[in-house]
N, C-alpha and C. Protein backbone atom coordinates (compact mmCIF):
# COMPACT_ATOMS: atom_id res chain seq x y z
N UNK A 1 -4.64 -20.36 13.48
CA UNK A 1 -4.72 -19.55 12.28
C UNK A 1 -5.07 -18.12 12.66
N UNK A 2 -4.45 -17.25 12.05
CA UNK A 2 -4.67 -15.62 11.98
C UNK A 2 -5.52 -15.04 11.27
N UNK A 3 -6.96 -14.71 11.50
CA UNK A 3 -7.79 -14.01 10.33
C UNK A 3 -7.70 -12.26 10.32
N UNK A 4 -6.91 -11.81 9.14
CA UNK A 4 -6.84 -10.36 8.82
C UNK A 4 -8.30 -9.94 8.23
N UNK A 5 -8.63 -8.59 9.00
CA UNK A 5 -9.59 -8.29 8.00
C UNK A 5 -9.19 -7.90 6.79
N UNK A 6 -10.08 -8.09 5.65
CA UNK A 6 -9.41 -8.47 3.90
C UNK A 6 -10.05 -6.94 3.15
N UNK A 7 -11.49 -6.20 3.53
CA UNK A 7 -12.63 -5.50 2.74
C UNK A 7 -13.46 -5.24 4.05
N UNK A 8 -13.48 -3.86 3.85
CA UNK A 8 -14.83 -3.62 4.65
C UNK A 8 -15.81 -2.25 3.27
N UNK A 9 -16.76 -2.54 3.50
CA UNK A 9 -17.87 -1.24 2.70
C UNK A 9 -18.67 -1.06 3.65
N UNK A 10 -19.08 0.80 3.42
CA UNK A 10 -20.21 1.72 4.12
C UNK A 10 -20.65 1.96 2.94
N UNK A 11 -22.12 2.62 3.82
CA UNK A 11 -23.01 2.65 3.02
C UNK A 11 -23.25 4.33 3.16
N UNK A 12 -23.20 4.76 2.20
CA UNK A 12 -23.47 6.63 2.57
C UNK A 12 -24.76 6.91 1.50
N UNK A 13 -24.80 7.97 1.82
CA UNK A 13 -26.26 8.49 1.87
C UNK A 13 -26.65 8.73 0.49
N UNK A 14 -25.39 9.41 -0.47
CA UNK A 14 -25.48 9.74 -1.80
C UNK A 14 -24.08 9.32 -3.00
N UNK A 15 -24.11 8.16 -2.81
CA UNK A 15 -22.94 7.32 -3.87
C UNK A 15 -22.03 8.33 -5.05
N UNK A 16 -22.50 9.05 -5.41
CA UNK A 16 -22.23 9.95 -6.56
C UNK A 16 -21.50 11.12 -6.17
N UNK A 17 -21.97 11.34 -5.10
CA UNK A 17 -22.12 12.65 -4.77
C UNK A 17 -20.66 12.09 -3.93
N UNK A 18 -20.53 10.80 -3.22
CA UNK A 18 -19.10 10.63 -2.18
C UNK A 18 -17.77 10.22 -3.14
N UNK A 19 -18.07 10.10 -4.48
CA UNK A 19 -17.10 9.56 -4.78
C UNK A 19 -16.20 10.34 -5.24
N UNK A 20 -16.02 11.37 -5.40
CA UNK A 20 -15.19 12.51 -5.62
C UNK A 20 -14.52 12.52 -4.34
N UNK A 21 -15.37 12.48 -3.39
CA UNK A 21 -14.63 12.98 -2.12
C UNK A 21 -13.64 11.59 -1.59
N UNK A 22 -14.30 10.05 -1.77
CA UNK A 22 -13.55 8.96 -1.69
C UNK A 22 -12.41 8.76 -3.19
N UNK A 23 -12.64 9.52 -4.13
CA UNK A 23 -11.07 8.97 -4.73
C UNK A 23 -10.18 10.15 -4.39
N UNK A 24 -10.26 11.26 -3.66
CA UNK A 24 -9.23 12.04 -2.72
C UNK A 24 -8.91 11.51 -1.98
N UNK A 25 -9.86 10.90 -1.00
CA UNK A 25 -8.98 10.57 0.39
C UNK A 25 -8.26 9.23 0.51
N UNK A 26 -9.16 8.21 -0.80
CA UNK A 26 -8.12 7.08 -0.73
C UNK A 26 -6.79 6.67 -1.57
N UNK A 27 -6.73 7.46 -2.63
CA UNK A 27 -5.76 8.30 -3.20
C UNK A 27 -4.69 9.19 -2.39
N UNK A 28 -5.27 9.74 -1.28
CA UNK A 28 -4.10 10.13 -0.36
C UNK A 28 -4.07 9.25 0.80
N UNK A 29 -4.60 8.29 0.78
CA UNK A 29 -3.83 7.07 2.06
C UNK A 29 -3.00 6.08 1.34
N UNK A 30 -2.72 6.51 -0.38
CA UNK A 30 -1.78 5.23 -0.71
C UNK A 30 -2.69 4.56 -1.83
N UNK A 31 -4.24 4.76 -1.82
CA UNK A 31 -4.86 3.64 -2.91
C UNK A 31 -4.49 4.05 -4.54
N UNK A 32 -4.52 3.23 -5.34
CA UNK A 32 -3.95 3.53 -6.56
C UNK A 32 -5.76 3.71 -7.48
N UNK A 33 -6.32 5.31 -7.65
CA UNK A 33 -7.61 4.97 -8.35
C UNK A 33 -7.82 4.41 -9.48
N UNK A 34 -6.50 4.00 -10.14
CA UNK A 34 -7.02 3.41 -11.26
C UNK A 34 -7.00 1.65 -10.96
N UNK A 35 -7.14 1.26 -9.77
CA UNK A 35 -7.73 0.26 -9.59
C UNK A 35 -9.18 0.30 -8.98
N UNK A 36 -9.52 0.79 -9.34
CA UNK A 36 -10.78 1.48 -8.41
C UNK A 36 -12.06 0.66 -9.29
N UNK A 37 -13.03 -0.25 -8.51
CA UNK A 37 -13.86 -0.86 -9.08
C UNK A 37 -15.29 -0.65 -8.73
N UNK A 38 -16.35 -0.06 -10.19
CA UNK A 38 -17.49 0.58 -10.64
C UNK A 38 -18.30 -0.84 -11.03
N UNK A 39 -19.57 -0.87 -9.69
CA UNK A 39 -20.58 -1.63 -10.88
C UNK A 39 -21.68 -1.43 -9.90
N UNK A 40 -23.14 -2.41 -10.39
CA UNK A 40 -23.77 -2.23 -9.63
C UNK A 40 -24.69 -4.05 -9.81
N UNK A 41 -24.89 -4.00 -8.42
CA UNK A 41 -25.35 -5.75 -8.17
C UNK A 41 -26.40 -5.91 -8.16
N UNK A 42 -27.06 -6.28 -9.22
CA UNK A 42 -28.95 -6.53 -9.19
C UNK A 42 -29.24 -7.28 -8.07
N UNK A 43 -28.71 -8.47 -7.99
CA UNK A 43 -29.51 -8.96 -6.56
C UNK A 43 -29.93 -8.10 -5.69
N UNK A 44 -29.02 -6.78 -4.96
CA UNK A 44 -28.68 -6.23 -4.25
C UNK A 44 -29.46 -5.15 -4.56
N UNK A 45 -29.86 -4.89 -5.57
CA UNK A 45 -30.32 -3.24 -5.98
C UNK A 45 -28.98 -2.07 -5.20
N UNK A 46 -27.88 -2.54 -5.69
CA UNK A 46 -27.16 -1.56 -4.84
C UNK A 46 -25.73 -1.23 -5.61
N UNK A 47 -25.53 -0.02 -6.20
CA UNK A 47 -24.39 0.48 -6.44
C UNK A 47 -23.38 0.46 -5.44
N UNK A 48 -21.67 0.38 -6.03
CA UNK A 48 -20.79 -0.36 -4.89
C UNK A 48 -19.62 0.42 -5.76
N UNK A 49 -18.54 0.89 -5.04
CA UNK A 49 -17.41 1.72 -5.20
C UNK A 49 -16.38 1.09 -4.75
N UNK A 50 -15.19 0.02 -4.83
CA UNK A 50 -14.40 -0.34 -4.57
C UNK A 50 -12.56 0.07 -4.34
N UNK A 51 -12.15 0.85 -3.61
CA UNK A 51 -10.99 0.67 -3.91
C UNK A 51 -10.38 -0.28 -3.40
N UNK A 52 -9.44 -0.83 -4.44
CA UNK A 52 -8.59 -2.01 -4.24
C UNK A 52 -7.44 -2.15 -3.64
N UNK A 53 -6.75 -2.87 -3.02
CA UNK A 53 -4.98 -2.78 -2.92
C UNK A 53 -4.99 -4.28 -2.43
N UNK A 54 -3.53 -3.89 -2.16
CA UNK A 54 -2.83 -5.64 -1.85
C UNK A 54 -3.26 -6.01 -0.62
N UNK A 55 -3.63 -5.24 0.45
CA UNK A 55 -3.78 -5.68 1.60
C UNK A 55 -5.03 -5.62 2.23
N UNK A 56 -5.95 -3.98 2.26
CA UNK A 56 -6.94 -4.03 2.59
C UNK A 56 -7.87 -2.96 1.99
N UNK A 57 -9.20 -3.49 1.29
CA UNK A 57 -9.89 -2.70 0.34
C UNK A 57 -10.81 -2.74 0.87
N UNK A 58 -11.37 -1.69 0.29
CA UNK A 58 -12.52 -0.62 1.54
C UNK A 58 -13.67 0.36 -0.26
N UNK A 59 -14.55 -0.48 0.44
CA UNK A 59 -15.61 0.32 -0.67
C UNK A 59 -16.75 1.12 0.04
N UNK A 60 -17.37 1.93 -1.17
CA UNK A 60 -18.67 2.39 -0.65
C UNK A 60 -19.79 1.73 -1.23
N UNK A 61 -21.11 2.26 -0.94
CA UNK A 61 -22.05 1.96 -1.41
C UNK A 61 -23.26 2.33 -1.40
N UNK A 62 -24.42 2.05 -2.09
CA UNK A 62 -25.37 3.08 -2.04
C UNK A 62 -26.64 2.62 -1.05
N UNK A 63 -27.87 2.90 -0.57
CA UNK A 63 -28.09 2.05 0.85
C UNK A 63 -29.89 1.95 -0.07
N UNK A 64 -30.07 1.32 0.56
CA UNK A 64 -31.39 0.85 -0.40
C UNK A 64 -32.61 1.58 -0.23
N UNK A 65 -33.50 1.83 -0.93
CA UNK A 65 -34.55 2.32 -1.75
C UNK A 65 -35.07 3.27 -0.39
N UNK A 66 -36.00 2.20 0.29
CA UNK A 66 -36.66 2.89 1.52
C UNK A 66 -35.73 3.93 2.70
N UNK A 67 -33.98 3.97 2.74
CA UNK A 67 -33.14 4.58 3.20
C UNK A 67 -32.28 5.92 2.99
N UNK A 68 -33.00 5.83 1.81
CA UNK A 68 -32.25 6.82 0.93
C UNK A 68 -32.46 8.45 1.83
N UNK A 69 -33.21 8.85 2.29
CA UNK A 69 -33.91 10.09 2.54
C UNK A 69 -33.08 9.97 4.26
N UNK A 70 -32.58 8.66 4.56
CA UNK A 70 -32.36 9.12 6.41
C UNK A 70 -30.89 9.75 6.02
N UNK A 71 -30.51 10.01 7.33
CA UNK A 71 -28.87 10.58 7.77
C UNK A 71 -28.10 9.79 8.06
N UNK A 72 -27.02 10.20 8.06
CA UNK A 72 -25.99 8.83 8.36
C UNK A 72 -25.95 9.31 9.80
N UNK A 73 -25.67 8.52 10.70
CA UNK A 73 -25.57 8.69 12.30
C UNK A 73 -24.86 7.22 13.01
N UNK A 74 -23.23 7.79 12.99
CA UNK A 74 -22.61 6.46 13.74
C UNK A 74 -22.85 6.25 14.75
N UNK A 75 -23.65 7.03 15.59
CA UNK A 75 -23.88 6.06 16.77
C UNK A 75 -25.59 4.96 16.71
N UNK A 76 -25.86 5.33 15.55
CA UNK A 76 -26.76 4.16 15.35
C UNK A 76 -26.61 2.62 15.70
N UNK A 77 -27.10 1.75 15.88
CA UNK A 77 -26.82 0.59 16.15
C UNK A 77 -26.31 -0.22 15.07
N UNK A 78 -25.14 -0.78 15.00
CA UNK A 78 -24.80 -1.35 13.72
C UNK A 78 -24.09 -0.98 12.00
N UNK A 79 -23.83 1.04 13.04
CA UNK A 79 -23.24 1.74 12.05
C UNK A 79 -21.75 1.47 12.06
N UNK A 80 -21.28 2.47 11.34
CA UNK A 80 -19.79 2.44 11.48
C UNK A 80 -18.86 3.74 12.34
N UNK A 81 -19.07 3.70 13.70
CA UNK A 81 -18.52 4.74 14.38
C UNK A 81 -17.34 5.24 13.84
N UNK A 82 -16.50 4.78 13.77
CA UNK A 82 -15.25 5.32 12.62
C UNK A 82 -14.42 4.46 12.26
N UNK A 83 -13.73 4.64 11.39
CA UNK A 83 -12.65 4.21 10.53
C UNK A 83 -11.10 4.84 11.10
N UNK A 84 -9.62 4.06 11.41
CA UNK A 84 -8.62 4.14 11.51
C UNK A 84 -7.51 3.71 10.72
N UNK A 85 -6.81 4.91 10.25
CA UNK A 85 -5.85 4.18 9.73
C UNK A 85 -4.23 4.40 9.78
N UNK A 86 -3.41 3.68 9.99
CA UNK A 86 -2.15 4.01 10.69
C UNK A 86 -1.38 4.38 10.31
N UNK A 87 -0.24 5.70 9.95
CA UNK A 87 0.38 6.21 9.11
C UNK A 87 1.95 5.72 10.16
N UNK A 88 2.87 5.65 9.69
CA UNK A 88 4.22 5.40 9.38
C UNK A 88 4.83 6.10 10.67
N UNK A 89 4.13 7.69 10.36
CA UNK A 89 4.96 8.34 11.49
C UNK A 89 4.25 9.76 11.63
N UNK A 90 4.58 10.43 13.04
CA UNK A 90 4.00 11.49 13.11
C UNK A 90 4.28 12.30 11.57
N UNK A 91 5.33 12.39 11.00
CA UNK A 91 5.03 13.38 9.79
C UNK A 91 4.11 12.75 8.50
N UNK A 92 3.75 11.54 8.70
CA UNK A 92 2.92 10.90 7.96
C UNK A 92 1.26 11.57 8.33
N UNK A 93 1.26 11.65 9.49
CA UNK A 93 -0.21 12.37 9.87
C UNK A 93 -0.33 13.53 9.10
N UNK A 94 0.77 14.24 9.89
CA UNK A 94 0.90 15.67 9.16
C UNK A 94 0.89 15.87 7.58
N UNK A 95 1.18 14.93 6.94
CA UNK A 95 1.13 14.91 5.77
C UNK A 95 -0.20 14.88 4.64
N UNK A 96 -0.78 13.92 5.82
CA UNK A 96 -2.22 13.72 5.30
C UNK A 96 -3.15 14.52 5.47
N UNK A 97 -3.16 15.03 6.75
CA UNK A 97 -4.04 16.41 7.15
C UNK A 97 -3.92 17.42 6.04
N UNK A 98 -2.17 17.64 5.59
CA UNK A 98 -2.49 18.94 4.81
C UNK A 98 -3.23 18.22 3.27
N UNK A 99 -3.66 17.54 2.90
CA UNK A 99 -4.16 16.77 2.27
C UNK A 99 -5.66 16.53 2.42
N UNK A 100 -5.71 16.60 3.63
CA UNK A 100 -7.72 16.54 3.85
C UNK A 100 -8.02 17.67 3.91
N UNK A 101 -7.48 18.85 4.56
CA UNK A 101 -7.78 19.78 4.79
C UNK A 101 -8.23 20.11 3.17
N UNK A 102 -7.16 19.97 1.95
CA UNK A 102 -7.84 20.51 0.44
C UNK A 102 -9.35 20.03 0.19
N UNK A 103 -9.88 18.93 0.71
CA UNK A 103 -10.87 17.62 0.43
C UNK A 103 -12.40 19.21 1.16
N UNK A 104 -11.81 19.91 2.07
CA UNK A 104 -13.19 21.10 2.02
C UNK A 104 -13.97 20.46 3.15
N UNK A 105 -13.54 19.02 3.69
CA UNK A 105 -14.51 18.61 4.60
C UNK A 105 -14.39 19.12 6.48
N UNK A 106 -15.18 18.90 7.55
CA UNK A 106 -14.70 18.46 8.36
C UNK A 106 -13.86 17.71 9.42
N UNK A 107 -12.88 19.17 9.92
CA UNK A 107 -11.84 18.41 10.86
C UNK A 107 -12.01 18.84 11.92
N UNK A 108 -12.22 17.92 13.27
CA UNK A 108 -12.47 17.58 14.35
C UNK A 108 -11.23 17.95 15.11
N UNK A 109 -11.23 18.82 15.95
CA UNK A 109 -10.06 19.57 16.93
C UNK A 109 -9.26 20.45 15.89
N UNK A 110 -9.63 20.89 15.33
CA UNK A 110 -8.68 21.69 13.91
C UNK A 110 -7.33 20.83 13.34
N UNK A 111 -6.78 20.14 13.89
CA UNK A 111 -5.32 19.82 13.51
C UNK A 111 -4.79 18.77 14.09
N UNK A 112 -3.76 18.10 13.83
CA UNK A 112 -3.18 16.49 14.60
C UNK A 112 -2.52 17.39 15.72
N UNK A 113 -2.58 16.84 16.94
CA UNK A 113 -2.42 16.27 17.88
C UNK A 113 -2.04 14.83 18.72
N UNK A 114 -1.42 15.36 20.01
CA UNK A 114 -1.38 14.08 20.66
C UNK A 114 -2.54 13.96 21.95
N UNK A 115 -2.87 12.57 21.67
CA UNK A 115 -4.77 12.13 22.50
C UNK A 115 -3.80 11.28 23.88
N UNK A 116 -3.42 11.97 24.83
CA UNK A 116 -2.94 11.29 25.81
C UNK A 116 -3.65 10.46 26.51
N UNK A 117 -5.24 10.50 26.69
CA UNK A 117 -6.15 9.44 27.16
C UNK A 117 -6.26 8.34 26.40
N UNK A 118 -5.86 8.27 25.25
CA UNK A 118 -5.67 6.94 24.43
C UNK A 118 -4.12 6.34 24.56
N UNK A 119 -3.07 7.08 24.16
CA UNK A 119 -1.80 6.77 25.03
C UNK A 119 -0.71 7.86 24.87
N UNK A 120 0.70 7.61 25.79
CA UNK A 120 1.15 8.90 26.12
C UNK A 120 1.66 9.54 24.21
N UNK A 121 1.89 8.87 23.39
CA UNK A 121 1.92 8.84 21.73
C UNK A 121 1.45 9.02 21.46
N UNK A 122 0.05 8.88 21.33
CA UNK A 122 -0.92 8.72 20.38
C UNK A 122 -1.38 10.32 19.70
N UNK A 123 -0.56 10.20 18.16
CA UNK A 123 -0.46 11.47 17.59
C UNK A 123 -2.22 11.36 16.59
N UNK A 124 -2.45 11.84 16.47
CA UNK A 124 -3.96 11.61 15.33
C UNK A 124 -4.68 12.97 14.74
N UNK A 125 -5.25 12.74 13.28
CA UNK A 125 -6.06 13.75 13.04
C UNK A 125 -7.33 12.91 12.90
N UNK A 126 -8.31 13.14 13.29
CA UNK A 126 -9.82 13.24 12.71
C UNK A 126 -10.53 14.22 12.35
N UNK A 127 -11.28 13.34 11.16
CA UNK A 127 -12.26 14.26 10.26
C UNK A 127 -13.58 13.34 9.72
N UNK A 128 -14.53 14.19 9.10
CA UNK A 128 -15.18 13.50 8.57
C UNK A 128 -15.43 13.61 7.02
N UNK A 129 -16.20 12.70 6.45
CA UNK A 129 -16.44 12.62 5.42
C UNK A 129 -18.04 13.27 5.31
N UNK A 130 -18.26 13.64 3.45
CA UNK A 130 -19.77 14.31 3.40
C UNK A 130 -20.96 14.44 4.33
N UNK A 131 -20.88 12.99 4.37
CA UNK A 131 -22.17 12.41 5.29
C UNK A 131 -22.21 12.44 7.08
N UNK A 132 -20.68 12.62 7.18
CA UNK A 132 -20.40 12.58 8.53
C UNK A 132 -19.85 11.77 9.14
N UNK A 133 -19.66 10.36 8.19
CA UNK A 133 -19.05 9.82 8.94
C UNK A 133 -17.42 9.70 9.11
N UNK A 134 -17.26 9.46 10.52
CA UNK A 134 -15.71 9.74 11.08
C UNK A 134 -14.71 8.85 10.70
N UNK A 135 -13.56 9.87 10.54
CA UNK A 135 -11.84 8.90 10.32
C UNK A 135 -10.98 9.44 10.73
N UNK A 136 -10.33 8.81 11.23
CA UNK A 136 -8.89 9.29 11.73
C UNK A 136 -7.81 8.13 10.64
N UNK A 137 -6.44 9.46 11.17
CA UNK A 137 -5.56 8.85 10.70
C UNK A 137 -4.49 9.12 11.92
N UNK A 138 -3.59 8.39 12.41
CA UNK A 138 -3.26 8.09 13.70
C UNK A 138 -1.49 7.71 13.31
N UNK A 139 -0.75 7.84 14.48
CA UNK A 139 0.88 7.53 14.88
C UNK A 139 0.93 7.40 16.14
N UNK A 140 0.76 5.72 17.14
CA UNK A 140 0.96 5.85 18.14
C UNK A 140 2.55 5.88 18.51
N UNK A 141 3.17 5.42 18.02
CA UNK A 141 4.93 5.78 18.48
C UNK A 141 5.54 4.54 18.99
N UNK A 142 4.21 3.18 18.17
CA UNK A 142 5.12 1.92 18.08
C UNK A 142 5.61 1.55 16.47
């Protein structure tokens, strides 16, 4: 049997404050926001931001009580060093960049490129989000 990952959620620093910036960027990888799912889980004490799709949905969320005041820092143990996601084709990168670039955030090497230490293809932009944490969007040239 083949297990796909189905959902992954991070946890950022200020829920309110990312979600403007998460229905831009998942809105420009393809997510549709008006599937976009708002609630919050008492067990959990924790507000949760969902976007949905057919294949793989990716939420945020808010990080609990005593956490609220730290930084986000992916190289923490157990953080989320970054997020990848695979566009179609080099003009698919390019497409998206001019697209993050409106989003006001941080981009890492100014512009897509090709990362020849990853492979002789490998076209990619990275950036980050509010809090810092990292994403790329990538075309290796399979």
């Amino acid at each position: 049997m083949k297990y796909r990952i189905h959902h992954t959620q991070i946890t950022v620093k200020d829920i309110d404050h990312s979600e403007e910036f998460y229905d831009s960027l998942m809105s420009a990888l393809g997510y549709d926001i008006a599937k976009k799912y708002k609630g919050y889980l008492d067990y959990a004490d924790m507000k949760v931001i969902e976007y949905l799709s057919d294949g793989f949905d990716f939420g945020i969320c808010s990080p609990k009580s005593e956490f609220k005041k730290e930084n986000v820092d992916s190289r923490k143990p157990g953080a989320l060093q970054h997020m990848a996601f695979r566009a179609d084709s080099r003009n698919a990168v390019d497409e998206i960049f001019d697209k993050i670039k409106c989003l006001g955030v941080n981009i890492l090497h100014n512009e897509p490129r090709v990362y020849t230490k990853l492979s002789p293809d490998y076209y990619a932009v990275f950036f980050e989000d509010p809090d810092g944490i990292r994403w790329e969007v990538f075309h290796d040239g399979v």
